[in-house]
PDB file of N, CA and C in Angstrom:
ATOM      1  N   UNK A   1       3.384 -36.361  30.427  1.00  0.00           N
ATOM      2  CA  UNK A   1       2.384 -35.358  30.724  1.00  0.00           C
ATOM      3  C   UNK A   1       3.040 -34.011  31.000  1.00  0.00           C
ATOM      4  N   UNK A   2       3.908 -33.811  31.572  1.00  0.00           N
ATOM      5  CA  UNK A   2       4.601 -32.377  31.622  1.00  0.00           C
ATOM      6  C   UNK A   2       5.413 -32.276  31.008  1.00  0.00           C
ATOM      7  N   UNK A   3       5.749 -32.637  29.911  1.00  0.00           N
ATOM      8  CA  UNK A   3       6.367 -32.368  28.573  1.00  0.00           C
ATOM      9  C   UNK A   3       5.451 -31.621  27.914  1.00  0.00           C
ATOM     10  N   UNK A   4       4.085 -32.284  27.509  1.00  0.00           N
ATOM     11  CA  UNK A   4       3.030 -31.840  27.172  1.00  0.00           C
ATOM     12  C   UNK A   4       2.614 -30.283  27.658  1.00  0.00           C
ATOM     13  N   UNK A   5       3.093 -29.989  28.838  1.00  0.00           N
ATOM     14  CA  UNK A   5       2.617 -29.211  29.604  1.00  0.00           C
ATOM     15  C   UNK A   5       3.262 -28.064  29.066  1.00  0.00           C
ATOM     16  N   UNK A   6       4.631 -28.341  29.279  1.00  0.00           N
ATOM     17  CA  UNK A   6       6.128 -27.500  28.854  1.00  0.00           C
ATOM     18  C   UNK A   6       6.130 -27.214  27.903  1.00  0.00           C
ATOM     19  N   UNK A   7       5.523 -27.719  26.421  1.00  0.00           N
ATOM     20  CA  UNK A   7       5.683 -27.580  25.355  1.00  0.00           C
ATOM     21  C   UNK A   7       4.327 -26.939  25.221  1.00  0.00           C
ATOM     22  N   UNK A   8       3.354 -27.272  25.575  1.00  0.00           N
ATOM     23  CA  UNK A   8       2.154 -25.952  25.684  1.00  0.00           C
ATOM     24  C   UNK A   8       2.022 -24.476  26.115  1.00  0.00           C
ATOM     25  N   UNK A   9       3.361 -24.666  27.409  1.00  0.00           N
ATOM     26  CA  UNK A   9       3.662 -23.185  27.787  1.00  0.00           C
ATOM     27  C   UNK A   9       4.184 -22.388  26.650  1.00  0.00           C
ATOM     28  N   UNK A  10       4.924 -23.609  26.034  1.00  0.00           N
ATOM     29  CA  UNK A  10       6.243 -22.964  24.360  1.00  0.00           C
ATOM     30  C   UNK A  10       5.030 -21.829  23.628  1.00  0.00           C
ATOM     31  N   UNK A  11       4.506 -23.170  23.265  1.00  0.00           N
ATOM     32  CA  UNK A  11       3.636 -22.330  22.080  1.00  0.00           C
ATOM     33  C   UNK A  11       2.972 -21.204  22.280  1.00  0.00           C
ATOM     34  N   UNK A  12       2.138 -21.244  23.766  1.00  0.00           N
ATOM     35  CA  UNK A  12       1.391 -19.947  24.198  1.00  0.00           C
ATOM     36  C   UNK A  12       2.438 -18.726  24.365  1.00  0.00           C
ATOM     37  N   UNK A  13       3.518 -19.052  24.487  1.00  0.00           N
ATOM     38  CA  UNK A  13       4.995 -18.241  25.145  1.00  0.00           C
ATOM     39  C   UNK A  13       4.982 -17.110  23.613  1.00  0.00           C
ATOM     40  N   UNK A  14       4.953 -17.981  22.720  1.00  0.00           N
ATOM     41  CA  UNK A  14       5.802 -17.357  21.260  1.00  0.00           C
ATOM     42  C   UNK A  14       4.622 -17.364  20.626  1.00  0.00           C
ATOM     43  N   UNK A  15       3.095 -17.049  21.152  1.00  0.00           N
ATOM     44  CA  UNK A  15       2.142 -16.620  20.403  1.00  0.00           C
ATOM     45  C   UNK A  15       2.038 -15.245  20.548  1.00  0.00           C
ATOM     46  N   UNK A  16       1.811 -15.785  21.766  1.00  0.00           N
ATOM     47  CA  UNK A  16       2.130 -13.806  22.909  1.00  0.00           C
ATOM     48  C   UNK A  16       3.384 -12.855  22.062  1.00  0.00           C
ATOM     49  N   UNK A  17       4.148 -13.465  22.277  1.00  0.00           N
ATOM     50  CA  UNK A  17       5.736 -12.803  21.763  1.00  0.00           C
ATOM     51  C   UNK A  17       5.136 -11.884  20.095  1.00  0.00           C
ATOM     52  N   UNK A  18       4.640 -13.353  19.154  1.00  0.00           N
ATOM     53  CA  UNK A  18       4.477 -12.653  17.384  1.00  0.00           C
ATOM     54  C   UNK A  18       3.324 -11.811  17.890  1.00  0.00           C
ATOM     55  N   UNK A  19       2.276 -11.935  18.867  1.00  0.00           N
ATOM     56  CA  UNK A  19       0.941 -10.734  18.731  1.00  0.00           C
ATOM     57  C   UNK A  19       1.506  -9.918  19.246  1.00  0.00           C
ATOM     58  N   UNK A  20       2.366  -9.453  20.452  1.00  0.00           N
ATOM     59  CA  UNK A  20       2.814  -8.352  20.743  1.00  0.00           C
ATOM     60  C   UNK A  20       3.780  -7.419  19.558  1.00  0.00           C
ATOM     61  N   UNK A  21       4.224  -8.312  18.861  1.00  0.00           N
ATOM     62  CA  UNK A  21       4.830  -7.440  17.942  1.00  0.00           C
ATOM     63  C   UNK A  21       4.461  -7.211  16.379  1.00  0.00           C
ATOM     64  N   UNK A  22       3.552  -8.275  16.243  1.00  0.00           N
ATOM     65  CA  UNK A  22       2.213  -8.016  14.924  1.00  0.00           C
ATOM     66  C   UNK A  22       1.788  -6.895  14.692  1.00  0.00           C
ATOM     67  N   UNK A  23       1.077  -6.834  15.835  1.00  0.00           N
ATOM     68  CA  UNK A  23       0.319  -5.473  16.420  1.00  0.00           C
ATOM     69  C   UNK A  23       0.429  -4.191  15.794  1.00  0.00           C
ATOM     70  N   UNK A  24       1.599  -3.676  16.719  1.00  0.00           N
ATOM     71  CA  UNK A  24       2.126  -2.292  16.612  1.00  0.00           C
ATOM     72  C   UNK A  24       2.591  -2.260  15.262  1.00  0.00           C
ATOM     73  N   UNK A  25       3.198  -3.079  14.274  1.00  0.00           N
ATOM     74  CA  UNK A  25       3.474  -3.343  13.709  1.00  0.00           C
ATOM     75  C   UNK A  25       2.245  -3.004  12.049  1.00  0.00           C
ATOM     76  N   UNK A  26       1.399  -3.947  12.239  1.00  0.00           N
ATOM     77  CA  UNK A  26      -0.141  -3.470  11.710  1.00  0.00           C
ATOM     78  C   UNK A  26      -0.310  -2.397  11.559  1.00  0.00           C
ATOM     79  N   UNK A  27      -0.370  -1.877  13.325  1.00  0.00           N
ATOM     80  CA  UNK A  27      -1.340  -0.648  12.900  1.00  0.00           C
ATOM     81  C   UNK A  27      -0.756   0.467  12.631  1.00  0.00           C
ATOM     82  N   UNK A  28       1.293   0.572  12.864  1.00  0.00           N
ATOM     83  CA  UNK A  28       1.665   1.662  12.055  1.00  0.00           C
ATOM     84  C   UNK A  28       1.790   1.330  10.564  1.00  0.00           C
ATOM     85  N   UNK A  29       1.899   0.433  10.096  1.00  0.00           N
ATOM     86  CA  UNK A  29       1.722  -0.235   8.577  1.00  0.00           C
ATOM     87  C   UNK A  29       0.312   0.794   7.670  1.00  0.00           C
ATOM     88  N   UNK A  30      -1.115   0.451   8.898  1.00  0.00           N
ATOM     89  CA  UNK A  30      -2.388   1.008   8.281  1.00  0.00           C
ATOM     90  C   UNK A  30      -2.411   2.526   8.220  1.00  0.00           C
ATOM     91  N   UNK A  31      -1.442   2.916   9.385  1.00  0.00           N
ATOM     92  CA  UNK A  31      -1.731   4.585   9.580  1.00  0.00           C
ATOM     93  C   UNK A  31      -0.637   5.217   8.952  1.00  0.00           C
ATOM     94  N   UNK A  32       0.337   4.730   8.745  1.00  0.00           N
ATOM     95  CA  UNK A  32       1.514   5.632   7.959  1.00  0.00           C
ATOM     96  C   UNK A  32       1.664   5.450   6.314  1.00  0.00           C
ATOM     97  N   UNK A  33       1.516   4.207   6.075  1.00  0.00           N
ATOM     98  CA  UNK A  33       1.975   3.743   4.562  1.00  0.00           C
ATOM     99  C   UNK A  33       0.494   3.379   4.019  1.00  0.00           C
ATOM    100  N   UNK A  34      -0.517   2.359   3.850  1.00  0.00           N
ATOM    101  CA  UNK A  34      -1.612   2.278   3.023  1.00  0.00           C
ATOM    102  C   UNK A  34      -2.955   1.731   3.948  1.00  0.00           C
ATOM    103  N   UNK A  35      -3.882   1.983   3.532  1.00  0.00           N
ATOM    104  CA  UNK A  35      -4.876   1.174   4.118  1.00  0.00           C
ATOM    105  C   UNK A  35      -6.186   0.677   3.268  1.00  0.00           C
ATOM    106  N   UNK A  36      -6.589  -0.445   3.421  1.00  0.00           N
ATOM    107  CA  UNK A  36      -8.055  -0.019   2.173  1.00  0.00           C
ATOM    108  C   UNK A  36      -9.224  -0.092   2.677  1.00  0.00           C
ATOM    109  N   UNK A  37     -10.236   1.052   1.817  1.00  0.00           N
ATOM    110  CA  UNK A  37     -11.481   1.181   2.489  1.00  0.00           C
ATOM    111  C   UNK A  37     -12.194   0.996   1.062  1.00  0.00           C
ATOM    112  N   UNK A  38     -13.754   1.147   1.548  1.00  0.00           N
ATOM    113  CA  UNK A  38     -14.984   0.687   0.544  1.00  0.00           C
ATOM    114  C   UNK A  38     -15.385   2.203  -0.098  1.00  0.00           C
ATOM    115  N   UNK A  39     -15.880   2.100  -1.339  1.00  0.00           N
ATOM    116  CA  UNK A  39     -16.369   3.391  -1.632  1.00  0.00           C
ATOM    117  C   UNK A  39     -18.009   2.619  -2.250  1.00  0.00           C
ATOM    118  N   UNK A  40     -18.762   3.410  -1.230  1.00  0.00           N
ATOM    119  CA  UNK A  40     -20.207   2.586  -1.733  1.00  0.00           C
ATOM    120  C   UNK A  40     -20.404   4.352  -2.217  1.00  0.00           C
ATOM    121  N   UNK A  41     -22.294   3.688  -2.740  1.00  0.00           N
ATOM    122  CA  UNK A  41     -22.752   4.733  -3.252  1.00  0.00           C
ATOM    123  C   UNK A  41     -22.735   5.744  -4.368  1.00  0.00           C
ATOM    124  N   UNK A  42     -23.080   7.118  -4.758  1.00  0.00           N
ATOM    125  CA  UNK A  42     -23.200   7.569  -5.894  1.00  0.00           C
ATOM    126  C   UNK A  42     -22.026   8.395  -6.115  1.00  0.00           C
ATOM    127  N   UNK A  43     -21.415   8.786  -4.806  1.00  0.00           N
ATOM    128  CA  UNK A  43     -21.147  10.156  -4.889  1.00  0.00           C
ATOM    129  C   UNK A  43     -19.767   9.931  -5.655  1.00  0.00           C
ATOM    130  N   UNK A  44     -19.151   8.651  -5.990  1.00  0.00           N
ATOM    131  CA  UNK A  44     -17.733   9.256  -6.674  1.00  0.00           C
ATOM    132  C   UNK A  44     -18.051   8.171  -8.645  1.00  0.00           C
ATOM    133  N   UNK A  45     -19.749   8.144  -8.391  1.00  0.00           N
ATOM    134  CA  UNK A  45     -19.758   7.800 -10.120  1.00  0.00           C
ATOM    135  C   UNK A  45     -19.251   8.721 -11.203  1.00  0.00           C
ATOM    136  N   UNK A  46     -18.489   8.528 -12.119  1.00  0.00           N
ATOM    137  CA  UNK A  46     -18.490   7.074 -12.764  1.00  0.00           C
ATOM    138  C   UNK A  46     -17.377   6.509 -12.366  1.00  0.00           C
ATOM    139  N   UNK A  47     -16.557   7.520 -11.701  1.00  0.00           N
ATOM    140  CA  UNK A  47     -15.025   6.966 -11.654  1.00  0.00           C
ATOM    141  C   UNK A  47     -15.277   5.221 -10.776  1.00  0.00           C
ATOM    142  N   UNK A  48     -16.221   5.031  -9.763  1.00  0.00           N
ATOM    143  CA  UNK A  48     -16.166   4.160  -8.720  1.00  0.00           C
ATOM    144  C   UNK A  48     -17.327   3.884  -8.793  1.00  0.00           C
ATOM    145  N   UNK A  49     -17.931   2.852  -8.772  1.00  0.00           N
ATOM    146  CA  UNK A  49     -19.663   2.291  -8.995  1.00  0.00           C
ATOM    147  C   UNK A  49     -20.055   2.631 -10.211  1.00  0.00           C
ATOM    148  N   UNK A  50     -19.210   2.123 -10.954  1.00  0.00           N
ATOM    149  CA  UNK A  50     -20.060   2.445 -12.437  1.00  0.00           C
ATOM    150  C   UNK A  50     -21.048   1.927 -12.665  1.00  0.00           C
ATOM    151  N   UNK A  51     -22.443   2.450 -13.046  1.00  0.00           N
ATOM    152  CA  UNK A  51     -23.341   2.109 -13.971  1.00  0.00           C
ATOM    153  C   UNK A  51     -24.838   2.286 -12.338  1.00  0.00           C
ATOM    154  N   UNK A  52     -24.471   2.887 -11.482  1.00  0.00           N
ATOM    155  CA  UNK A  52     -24.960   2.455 -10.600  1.00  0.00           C
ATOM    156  C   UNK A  52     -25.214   1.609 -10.055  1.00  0.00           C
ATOM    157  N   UNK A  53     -24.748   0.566 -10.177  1.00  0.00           N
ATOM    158  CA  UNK A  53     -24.923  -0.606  -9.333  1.00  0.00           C
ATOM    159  C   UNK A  53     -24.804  -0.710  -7.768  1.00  0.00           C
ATOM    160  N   UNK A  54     -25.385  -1.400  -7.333  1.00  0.00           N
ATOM    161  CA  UNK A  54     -25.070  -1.327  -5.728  1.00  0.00           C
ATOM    162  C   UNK A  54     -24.192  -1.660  -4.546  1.00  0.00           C
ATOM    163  N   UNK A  55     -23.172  -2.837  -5.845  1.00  0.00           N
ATOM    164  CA  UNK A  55     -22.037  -3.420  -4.883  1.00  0.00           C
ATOM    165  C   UNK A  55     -21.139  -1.865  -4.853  1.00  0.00           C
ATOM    166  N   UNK A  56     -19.965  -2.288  -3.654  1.00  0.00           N
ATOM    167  CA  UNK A  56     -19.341  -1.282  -3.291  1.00  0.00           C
ATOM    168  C   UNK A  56     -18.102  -1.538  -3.715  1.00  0.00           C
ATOM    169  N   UNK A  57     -17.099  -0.914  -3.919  1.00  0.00           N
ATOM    170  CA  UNK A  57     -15.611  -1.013  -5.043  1.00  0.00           C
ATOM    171  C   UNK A  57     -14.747  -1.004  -3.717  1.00  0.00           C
ATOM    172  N   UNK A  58     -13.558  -1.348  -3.632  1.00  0.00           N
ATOM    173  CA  UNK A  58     -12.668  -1.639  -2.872  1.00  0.00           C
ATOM    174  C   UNK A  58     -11.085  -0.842  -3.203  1.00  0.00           C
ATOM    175  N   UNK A  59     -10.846   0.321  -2.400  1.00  0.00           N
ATOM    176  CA  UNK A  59      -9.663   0.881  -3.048  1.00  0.00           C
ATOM    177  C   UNK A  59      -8.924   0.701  -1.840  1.00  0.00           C
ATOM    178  N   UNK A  60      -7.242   0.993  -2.441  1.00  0.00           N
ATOM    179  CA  UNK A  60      -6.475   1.299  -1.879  1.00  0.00           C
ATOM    180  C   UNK A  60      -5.497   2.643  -1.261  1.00  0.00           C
ATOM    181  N   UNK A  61      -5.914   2.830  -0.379  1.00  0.00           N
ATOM    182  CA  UNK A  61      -5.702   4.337   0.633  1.00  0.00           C
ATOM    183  C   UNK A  61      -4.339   4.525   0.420  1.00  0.00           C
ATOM    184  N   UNK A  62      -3.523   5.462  -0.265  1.00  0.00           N
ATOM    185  CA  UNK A  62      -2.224   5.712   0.048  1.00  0.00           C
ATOM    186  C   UNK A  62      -1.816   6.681   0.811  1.00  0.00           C
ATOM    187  N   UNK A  63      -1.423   6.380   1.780  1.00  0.00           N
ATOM    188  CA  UNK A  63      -0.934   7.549   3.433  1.00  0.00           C
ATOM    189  C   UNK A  63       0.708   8.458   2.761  1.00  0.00           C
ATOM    190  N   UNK A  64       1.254   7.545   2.140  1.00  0.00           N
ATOM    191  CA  UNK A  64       2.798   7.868   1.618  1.00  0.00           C
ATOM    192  C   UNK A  64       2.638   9.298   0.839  1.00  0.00           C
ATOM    193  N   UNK A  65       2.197   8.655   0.307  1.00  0.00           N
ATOM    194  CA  UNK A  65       1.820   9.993  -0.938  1.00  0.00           C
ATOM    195  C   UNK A  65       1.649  11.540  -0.785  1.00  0.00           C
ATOM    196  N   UNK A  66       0.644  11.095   0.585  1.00  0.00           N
ATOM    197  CA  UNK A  66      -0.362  12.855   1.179  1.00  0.00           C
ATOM    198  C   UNK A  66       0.951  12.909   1.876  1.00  0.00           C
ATOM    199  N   UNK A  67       1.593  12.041   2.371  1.00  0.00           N
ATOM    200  CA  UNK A  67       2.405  12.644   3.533  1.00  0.00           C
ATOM    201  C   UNK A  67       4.228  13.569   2.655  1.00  0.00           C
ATOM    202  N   UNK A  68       3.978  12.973   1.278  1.00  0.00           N
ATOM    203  CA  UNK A  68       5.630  13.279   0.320  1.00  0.00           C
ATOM    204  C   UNK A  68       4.793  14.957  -0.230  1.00  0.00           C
ATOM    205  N   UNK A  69       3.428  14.874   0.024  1.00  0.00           N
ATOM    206  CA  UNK A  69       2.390  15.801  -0.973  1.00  0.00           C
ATOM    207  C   UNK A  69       2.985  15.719  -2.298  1.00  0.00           C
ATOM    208  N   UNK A  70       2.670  14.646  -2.951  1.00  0.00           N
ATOM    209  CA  UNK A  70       2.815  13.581  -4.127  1.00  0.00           C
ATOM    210  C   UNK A  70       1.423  13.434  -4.812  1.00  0.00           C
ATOM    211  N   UNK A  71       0.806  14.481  -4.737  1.00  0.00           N
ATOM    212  CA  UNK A  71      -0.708  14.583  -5.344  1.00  0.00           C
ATOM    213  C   UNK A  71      -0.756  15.310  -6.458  1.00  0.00           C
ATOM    214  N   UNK A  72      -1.222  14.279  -7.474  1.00  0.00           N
ATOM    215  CA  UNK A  72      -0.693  14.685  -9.016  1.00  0.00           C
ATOM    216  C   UNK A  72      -2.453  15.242  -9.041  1.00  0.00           C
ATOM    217  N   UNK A  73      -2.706  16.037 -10.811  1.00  0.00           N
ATOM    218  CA  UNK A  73      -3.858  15.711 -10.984  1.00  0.00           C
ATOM    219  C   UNK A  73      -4.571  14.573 -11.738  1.00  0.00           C
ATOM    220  N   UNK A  74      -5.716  14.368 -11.028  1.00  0.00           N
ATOM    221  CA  UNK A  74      -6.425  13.030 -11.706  1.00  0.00           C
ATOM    222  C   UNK A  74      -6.674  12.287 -10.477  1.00  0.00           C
ATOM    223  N   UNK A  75      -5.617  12.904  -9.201  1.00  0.00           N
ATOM    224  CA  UNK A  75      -5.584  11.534  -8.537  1.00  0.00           C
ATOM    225  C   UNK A  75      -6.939  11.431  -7.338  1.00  0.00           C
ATOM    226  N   UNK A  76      -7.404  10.684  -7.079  1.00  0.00           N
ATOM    227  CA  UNK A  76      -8.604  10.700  -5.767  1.00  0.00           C
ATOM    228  C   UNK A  76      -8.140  10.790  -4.200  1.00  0.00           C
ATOM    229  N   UNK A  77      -8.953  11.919  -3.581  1.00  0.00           N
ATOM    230  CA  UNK A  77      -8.309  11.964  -2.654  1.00  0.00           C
ATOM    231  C   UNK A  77      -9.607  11.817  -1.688  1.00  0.00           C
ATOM    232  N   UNK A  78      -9.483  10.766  -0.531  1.00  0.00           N
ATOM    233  CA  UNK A  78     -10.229  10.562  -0.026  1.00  0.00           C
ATOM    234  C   UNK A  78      -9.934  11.239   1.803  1.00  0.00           C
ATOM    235  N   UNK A  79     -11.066  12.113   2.069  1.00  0.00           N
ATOM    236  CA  UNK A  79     -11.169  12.975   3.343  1.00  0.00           C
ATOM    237  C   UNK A  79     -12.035  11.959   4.849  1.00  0.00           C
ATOM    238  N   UNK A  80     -11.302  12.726   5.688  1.00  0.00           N
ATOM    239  CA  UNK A  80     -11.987  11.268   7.449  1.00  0.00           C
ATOM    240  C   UNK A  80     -12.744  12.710   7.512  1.00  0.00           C
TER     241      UNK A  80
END
């Protein structure tokens, strides 16, 4: 029974440990290098929702890019 116990502390020990460092980890991952968001709606047809349809398209945010100012033309630039 306190083996059980000891080895339950383990696991909770080194869950804590990978979320504390997941984390920070994540969320400079989302805010510096890429993130992806939804583009619903009309406003970027035809390039994105073609044909009008109502599902929403799924892109990928590049942070790298705006930050090298690596903005060719053609490319989409999406504003917060």
């Amino acid at each position: 029974m306190a083996q059980a116990q000891g080895l339950g502390k383990r696991y909770i020990k080194a869950f804590f440990k990978g979320f504390f460092v997941a984390v920070p980890v994540t969320v400079t991952f989302l805010d510096r290098v890429a993130c992806v968001a939804r583009v619903e709606g009309a406003s970027m047809q035809p390039s994105l929702n073609p044909g009008g349809r109502q599902a929403c398209d799924v892109v990928l945010l590049n942070h790298w890019s705006i930050r090298n100012y690596d903005v060719q033309r053609g490319d989409i630039v999406s504003l917060v």
